[in-house]
PDB file of N, CA and C in Angstrom:
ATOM      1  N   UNK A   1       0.818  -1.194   0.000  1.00  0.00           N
ATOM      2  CA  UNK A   1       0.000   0.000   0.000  1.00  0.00           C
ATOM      3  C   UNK A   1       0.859   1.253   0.000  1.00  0.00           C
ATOM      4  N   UNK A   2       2.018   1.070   1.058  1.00  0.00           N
ATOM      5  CA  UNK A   2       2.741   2.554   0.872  1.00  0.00           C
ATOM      6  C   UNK A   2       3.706   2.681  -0.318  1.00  0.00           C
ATOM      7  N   UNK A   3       4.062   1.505  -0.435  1.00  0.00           N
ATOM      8  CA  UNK A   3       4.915   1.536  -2.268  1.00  0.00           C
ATOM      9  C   UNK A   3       3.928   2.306  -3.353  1.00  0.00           C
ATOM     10  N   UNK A   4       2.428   2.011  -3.582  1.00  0.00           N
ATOM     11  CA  UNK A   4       1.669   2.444  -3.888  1.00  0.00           C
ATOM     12  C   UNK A   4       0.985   4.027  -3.875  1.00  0.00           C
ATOM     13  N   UNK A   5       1.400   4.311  -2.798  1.00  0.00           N
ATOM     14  CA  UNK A   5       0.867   5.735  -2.784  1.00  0.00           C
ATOM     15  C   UNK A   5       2.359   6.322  -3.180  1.00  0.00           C
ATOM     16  N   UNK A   6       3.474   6.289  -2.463  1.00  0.00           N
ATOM     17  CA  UNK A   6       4.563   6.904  -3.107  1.00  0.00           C
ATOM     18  C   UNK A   6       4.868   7.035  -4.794  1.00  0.00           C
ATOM     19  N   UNK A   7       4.381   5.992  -5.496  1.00  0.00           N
ATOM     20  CA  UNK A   7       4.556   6.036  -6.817  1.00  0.00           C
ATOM     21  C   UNK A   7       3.551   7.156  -7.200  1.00  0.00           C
ATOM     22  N   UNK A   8       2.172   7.022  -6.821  1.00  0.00           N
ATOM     23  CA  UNK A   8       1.398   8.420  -7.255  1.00  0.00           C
ATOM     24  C   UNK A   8       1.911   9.501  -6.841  1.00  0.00           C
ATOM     25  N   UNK A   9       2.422  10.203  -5.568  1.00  0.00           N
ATOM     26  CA  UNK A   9       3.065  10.796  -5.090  1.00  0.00           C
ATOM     27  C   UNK A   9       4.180  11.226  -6.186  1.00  0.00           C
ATOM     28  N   UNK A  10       4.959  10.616  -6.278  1.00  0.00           N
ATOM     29  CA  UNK A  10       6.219  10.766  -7.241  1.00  0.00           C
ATOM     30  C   UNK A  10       5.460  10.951  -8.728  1.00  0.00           C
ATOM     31  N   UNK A  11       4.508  10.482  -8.754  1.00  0.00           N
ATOM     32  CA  UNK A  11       4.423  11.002 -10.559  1.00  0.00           C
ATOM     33  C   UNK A  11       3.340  12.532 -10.239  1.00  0.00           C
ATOM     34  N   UNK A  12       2.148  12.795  -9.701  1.00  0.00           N
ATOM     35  CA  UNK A  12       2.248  14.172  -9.033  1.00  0.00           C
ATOM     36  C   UNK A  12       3.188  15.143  -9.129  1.00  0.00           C
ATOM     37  N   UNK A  13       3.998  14.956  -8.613  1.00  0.00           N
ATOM     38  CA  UNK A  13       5.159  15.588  -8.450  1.00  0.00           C
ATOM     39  C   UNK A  13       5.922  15.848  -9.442  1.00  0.00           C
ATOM     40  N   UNK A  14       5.962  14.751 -10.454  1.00  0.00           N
ATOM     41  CA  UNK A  14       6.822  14.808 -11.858  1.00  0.00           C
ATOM     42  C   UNK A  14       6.097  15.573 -12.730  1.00  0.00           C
ATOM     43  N   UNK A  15       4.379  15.371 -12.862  1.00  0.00           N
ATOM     44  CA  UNK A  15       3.863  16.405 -13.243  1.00  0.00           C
ATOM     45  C   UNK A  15       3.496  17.549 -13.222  1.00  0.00           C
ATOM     46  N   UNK A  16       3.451  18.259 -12.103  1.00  0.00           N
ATOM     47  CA  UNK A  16       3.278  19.494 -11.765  1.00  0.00           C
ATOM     48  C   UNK A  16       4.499  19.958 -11.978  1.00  0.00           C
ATOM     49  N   UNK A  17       5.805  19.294 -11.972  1.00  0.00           N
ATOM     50  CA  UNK A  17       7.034  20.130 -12.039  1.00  0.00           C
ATOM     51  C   UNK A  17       7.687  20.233 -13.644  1.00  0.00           C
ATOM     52  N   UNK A  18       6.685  19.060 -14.595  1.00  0.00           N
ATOM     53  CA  UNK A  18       6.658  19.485 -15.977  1.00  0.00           C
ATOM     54  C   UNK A  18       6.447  20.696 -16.237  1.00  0.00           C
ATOM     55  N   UNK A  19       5.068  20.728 -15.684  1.00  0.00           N
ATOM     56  CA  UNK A  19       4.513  21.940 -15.909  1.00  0.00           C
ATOM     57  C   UNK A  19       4.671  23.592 -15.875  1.00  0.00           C
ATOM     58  N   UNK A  20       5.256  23.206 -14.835  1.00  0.00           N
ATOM     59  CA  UNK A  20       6.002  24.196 -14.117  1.00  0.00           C
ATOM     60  C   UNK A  20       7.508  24.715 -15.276  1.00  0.00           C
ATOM     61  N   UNK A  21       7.726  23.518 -15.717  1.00  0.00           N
ATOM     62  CA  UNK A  21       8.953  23.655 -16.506  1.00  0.00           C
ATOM     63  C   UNK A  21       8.368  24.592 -18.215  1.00  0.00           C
ATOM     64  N   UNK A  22       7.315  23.735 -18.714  1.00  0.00           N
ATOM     65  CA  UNK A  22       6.706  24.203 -19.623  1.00  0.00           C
ATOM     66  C   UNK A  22       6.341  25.841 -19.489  1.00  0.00           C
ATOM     67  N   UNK A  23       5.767  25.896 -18.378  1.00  0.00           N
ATOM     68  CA  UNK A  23       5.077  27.705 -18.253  1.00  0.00           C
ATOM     69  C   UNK A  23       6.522  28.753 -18.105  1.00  0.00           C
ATOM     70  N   UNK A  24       7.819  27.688 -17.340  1.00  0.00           N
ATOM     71  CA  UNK A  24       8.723  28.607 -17.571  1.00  0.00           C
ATOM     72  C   UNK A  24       9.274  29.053 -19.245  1.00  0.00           C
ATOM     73  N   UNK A  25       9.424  28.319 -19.665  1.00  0.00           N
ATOM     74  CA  UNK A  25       9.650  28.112 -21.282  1.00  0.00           C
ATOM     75  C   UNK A  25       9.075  28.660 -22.097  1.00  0.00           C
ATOM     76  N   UNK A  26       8.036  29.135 -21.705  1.00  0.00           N
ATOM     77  CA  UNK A  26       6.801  29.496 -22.771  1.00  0.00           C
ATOM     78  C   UNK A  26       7.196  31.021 -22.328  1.00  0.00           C
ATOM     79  N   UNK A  27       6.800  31.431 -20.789  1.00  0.00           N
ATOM     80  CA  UNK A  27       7.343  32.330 -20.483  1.00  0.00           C
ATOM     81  C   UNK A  27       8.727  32.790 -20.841  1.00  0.00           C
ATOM     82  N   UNK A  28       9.440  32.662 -21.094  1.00  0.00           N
ATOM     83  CA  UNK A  28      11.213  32.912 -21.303  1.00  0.00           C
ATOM     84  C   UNK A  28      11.274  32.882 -22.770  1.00  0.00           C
ATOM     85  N   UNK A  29      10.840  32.577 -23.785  1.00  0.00           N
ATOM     86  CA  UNK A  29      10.511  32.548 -24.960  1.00  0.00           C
ATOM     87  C   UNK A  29       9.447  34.015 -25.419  1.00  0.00           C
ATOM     88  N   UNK A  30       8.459  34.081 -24.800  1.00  0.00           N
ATOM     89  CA  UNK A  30       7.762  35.455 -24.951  1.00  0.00           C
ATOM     90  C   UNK A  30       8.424  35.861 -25.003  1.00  0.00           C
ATOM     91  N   UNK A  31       9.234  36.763 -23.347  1.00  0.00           N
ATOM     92  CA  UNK A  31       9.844  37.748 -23.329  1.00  0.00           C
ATOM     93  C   UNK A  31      11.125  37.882 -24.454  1.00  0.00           C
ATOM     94  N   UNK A  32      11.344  36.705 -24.856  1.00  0.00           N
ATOM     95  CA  UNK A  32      12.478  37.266 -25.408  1.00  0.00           C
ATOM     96  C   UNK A  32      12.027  37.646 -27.041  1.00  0.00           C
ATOM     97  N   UNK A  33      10.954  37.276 -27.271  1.00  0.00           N
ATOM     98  CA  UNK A  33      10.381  37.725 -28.804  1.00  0.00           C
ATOM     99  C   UNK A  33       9.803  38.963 -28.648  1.00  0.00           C
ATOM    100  N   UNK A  34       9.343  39.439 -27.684  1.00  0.00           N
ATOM    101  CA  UNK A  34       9.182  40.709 -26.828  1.00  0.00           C
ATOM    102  C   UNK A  34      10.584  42.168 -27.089  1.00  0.00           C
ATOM    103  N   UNK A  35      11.520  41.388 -26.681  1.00  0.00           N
ATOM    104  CA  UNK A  35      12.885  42.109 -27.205  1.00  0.00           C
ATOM    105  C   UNK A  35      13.846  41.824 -28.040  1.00  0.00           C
ATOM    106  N   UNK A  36      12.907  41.106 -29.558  1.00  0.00           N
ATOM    107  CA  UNK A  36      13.547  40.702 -30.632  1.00  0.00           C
ATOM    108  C   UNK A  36      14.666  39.403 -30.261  1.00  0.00           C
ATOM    109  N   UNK A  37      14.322  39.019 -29.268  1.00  0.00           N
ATOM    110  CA  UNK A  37      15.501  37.620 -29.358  1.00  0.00           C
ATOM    111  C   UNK A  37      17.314  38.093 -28.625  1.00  0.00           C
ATOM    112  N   UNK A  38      17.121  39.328 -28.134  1.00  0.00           N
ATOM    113  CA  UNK A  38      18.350  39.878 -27.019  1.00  0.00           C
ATOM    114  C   UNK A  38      18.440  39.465 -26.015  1.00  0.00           C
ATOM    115  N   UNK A  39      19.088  38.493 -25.807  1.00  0.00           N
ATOM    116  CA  UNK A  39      19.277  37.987 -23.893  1.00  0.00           C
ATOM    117  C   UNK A  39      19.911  39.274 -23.479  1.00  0.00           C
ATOM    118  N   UNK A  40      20.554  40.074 -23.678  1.00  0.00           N
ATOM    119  CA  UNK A  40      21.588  41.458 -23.119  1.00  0.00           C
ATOM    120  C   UNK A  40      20.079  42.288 -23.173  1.00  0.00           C
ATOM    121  N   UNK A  41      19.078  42.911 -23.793  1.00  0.00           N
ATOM    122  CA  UNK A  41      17.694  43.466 -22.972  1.00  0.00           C
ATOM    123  C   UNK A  41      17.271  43.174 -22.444  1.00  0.00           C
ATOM    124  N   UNK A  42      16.941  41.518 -22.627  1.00  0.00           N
ATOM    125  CA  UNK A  42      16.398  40.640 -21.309  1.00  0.00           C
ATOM    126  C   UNK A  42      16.469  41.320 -20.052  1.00  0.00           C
ATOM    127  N   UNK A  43      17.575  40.738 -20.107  1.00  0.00           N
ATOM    128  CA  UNK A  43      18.632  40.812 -18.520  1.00  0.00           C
ATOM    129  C   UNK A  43      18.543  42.431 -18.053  1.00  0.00           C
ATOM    130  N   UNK A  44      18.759  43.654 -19.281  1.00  0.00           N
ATOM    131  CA  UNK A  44      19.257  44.669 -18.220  1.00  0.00           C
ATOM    132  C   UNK A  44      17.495  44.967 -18.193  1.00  0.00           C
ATOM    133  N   UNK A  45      16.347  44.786 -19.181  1.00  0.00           N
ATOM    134  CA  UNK A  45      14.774  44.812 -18.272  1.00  0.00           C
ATOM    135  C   UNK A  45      14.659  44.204 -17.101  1.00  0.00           C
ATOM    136  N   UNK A  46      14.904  43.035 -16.504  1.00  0.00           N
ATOM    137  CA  UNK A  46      14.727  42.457 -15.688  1.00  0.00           C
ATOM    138  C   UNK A  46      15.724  43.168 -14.396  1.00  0.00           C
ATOM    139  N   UNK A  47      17.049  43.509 -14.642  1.00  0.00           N
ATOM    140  CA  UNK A  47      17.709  44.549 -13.672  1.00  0.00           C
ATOM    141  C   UNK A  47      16.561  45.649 -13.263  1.00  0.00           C
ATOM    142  N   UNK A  48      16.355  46.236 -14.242  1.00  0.00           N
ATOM    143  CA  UNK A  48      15.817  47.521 -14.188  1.00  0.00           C
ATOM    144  C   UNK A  48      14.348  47.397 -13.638  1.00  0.00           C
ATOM    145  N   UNK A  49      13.411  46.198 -13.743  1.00  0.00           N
ATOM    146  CA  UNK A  49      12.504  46.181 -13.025  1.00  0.00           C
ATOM    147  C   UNK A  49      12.704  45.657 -11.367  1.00  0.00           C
ATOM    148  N   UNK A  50      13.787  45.112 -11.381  1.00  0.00           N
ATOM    149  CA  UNK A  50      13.854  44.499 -10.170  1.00  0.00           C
ATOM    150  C   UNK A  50      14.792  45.515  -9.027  1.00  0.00           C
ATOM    151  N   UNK A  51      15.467  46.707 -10.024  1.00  0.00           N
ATOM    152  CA  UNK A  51      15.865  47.441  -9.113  1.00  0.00           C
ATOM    153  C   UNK A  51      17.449  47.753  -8.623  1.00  0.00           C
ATOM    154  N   UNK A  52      17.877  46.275  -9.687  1.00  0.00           N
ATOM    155  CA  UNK A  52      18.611  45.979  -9.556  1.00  0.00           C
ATOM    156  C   UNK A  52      20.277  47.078 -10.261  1.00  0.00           C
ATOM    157  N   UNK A  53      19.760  47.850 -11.233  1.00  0.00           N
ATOM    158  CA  UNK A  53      20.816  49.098 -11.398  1.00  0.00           C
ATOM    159  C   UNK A  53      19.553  49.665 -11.671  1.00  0.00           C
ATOM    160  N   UNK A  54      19.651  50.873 -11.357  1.00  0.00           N
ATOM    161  CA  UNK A  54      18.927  52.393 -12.099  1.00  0.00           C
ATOM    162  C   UNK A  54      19.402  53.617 -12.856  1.00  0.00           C
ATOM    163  N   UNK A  55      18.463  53.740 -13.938  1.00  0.00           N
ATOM    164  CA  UNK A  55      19.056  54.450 -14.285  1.00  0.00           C
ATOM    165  C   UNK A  55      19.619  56.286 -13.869  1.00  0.00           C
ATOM    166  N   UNK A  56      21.032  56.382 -14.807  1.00  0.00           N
ATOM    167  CA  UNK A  56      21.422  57.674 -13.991  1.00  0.00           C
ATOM    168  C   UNK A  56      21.429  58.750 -15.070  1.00  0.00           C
ATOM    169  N   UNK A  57      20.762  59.983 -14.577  1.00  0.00           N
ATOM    170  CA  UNK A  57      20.100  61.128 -15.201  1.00  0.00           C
ATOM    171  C   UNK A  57      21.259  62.272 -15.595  1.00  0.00           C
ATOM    172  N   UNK A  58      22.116  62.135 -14.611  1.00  0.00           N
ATOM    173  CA  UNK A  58      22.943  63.626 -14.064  1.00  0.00           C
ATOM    174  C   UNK A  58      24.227  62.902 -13.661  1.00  0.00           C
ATOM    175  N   UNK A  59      25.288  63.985 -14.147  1.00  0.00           N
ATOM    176  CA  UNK A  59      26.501  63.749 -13.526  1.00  0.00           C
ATOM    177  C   UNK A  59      26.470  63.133 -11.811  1.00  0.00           C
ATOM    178  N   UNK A  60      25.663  63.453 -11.282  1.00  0.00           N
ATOM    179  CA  UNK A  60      25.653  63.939  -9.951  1.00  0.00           C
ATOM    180  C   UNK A  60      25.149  62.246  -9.381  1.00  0.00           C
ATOM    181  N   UNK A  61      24.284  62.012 -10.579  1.00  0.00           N
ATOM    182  CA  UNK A  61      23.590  60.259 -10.014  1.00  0.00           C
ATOM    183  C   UNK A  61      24.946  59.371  -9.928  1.00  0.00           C
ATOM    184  N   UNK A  62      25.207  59.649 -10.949  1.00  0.00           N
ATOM    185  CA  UNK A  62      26.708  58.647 -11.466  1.00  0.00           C
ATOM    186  C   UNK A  62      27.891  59.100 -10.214  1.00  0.00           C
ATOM    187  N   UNK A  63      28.151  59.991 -10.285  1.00  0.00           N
ATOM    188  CA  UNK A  63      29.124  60.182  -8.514  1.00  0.00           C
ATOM    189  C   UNK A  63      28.722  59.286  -8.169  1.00  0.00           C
ATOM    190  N   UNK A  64      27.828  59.716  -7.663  1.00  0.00           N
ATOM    191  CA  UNK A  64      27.154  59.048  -5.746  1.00  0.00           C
ATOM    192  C   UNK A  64      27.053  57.795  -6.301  1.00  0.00           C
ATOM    193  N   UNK A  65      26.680  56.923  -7.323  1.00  0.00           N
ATOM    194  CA  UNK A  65      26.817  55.985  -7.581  1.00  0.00           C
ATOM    195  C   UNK A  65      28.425  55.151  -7.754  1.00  0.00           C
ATOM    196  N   UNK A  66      29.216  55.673  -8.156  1.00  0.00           N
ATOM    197  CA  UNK A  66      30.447  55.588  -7.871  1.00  0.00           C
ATOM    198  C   UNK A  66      31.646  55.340  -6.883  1.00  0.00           C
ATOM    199  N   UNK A  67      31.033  56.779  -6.030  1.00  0.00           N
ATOM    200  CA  UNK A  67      31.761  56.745  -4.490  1.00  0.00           C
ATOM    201  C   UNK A  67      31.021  55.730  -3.879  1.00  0.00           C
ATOM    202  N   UNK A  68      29.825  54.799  -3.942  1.00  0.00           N
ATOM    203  CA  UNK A  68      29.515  54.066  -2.968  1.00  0.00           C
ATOM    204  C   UNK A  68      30.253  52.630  -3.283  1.00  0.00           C
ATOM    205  N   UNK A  69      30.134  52.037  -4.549  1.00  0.00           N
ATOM    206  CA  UNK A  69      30.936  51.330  -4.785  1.00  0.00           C
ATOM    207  C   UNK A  69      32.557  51.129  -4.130  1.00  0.00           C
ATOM    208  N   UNK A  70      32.984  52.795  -4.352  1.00  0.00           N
ATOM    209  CA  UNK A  70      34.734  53.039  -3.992  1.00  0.00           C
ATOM    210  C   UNK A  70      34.338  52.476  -2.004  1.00  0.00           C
ATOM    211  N   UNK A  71      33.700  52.718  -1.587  1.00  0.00           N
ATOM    212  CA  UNK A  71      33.299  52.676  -0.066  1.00  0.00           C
ATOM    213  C   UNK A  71      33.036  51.236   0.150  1.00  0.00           C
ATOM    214  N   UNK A  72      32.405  50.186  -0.480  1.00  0.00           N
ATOM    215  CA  UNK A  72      32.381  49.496  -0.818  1.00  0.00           C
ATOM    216  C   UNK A  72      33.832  48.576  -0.622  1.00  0.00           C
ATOM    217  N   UNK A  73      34.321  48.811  -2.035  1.00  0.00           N
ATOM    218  CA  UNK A  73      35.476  48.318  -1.600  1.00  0.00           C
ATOM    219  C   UNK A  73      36.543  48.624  -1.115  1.00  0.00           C
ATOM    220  N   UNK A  74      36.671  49.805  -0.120  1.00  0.00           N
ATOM    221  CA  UNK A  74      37.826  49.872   0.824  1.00  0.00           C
ATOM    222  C   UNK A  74      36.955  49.387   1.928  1.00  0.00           C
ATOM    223  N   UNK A  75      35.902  48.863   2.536  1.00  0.00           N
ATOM    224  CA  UNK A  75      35.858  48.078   3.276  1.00  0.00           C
ATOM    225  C   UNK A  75      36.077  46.929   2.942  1.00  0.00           C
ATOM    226  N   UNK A  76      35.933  46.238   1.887  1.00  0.00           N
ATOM    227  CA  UNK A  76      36.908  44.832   1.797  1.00  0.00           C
ATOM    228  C   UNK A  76      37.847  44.924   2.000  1.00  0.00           C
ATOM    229  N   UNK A  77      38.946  45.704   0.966  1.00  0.00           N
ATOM    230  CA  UNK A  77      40.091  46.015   1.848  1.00  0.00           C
ATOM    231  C   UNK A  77      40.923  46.295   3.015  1.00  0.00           C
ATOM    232  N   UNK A  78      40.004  46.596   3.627  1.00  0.00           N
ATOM    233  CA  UNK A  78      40.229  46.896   5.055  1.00  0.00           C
ATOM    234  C   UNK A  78      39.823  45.418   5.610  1.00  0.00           C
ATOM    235  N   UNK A  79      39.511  44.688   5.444  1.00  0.00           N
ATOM    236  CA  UNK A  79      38.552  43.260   5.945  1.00  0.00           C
ATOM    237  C   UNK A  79      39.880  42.645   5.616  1.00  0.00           C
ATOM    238  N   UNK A  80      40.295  42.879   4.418  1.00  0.00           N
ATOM    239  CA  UNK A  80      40.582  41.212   3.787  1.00  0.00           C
ATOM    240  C   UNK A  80      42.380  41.322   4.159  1.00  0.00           C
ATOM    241  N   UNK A  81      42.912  42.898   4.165  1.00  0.00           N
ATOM    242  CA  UNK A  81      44.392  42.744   3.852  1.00  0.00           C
ATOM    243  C   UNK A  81      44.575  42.673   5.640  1.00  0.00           C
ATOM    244  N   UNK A  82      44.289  42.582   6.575  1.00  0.00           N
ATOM    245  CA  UNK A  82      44.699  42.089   8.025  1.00  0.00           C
ATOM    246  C   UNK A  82      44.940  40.788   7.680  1.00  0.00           C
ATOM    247  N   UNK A  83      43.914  40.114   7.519  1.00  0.00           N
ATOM    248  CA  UNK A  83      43.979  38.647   7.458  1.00  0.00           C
ATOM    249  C   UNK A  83      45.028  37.838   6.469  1.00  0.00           C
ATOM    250  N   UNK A  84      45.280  38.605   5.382  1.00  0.00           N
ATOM    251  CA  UNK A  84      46.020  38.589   4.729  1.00  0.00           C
ATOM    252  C   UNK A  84      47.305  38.411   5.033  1.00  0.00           C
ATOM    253  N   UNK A  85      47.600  39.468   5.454  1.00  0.00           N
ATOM    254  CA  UNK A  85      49.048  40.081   6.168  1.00  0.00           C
ATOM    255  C   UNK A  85      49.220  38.938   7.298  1.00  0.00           C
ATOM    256  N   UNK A  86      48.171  38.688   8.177  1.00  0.00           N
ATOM    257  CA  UNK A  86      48.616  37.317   9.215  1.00  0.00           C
ATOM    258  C   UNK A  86      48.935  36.563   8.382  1.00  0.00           C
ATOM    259  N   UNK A  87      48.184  36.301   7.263  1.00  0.00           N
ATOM    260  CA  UNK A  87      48.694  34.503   6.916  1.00  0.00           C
ATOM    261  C   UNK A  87      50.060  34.798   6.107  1.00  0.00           C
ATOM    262  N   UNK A  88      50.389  35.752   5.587  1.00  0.00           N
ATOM    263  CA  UNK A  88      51.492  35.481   5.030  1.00  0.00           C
ATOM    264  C   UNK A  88      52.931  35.965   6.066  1.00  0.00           C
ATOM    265  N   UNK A  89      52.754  36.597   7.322  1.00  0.00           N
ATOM    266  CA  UNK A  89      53.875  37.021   8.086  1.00  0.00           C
ATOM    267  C   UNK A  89      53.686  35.870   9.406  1.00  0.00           C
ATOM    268  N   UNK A  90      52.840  34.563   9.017  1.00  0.00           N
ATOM    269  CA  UNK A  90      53.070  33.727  10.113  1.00  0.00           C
ATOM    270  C   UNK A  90      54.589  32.961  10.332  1.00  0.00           C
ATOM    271  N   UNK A  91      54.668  32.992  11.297  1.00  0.00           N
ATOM    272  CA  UNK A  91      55.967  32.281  12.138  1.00  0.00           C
ATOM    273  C   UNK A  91      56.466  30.866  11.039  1.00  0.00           C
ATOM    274  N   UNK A  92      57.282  30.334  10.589  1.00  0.00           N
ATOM    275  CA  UNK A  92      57.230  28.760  10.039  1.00  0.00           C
ATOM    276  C   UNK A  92      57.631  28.266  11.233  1.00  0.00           C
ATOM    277  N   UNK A  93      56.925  27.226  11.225  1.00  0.00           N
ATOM    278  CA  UNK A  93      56.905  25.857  12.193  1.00  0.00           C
ATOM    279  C   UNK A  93      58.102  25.046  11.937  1.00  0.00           C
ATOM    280  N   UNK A  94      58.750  24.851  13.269  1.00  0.00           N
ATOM    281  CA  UNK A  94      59.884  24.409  13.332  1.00  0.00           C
ATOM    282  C   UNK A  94      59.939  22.706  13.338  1.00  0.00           C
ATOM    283  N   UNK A  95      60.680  22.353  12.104  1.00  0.00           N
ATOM    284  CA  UNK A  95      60.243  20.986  12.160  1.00  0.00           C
ATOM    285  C   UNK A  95      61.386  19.760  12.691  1.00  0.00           C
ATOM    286  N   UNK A  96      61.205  19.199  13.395  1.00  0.00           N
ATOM    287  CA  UNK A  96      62.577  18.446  14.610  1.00  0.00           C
ATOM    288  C   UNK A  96      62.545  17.164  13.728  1.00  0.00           C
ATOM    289  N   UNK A  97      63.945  17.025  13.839  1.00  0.00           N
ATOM    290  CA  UNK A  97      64.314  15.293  13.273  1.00  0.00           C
ATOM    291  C   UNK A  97      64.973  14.526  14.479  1.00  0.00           C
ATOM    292  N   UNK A  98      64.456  13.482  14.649  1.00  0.00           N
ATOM    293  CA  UNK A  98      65.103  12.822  15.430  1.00  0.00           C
ATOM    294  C   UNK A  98      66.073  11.807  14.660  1.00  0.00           C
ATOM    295  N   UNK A  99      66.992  10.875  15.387  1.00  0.00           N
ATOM    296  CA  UNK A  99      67.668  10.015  14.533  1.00  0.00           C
ATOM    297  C   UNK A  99      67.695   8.491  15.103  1.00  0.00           C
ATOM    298  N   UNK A 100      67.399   8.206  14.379  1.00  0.00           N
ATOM    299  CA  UNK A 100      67.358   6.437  14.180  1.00  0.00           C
ATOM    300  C   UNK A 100      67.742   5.758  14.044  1.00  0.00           C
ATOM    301  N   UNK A 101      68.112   4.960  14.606  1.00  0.00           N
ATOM    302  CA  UNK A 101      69.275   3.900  14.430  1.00  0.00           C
ATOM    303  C   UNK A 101      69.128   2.595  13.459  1.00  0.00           C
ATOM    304  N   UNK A 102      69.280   1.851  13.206  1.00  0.00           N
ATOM    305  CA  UNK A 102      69.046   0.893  12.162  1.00  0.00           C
ATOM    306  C   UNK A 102      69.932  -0.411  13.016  1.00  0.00           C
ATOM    307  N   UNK A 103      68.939  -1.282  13.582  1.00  0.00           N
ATOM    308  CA  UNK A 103      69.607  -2.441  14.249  1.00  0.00           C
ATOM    309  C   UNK A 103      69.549  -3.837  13.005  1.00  0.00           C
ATOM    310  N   UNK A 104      70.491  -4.778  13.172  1.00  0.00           N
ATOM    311  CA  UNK A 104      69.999  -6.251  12.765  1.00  0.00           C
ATOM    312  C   UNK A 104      69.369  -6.740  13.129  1.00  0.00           C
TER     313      UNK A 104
END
């Protein structure tokens, strides 16, 4: 009985996630006949609805857009070159040989 329900279970599952596959496809195909077949409009529509860059009007957008980036990464820098600097000015480990004799 439970071998039984798992197999419906599992094909359920295989079907709804066809489906799912199909509506993506169909979907992703529109849009792109939508913007003549450009994955590069695709992508920067989908930025641009999601927020993901905006556009900049004025010298003044592009700065401030700029300096935050530069802020950006001098806090990595500041993060990453400590850690850095430890691992490469660590101590080497002193490695001891003992000696062995070799009996008959």
């Amino acid at each position: 009985m439970a071998d039984n329900s798992t197999k419906i279970a599992n094909r359920i599952i295989l079907a709804t996630g066809s489906m799912m596959c199909l509506w993506v496809i169909a979907a992703f195909t529109g849009a792109l006949y939508h913007v003549n077949w450009s994955v590069s409009e695709l992508a920067r529509q989908y930025m641009t609805a999601t927020g993901m860059i905006k556009p900049l009007h004025t010298l003044v957008d592009y700065y401030t857009h700029i300096k935050g980036i530069e802020y950006l990464i001098c806090v990595a820098f500041f993060v990453a070159f400590p850690i850095f600097f430890k691992y490469v000015n660590k101590a080497p480990k002193q490695a001891s040989a003992t000696k062995r004799s070799i009996s008959n």
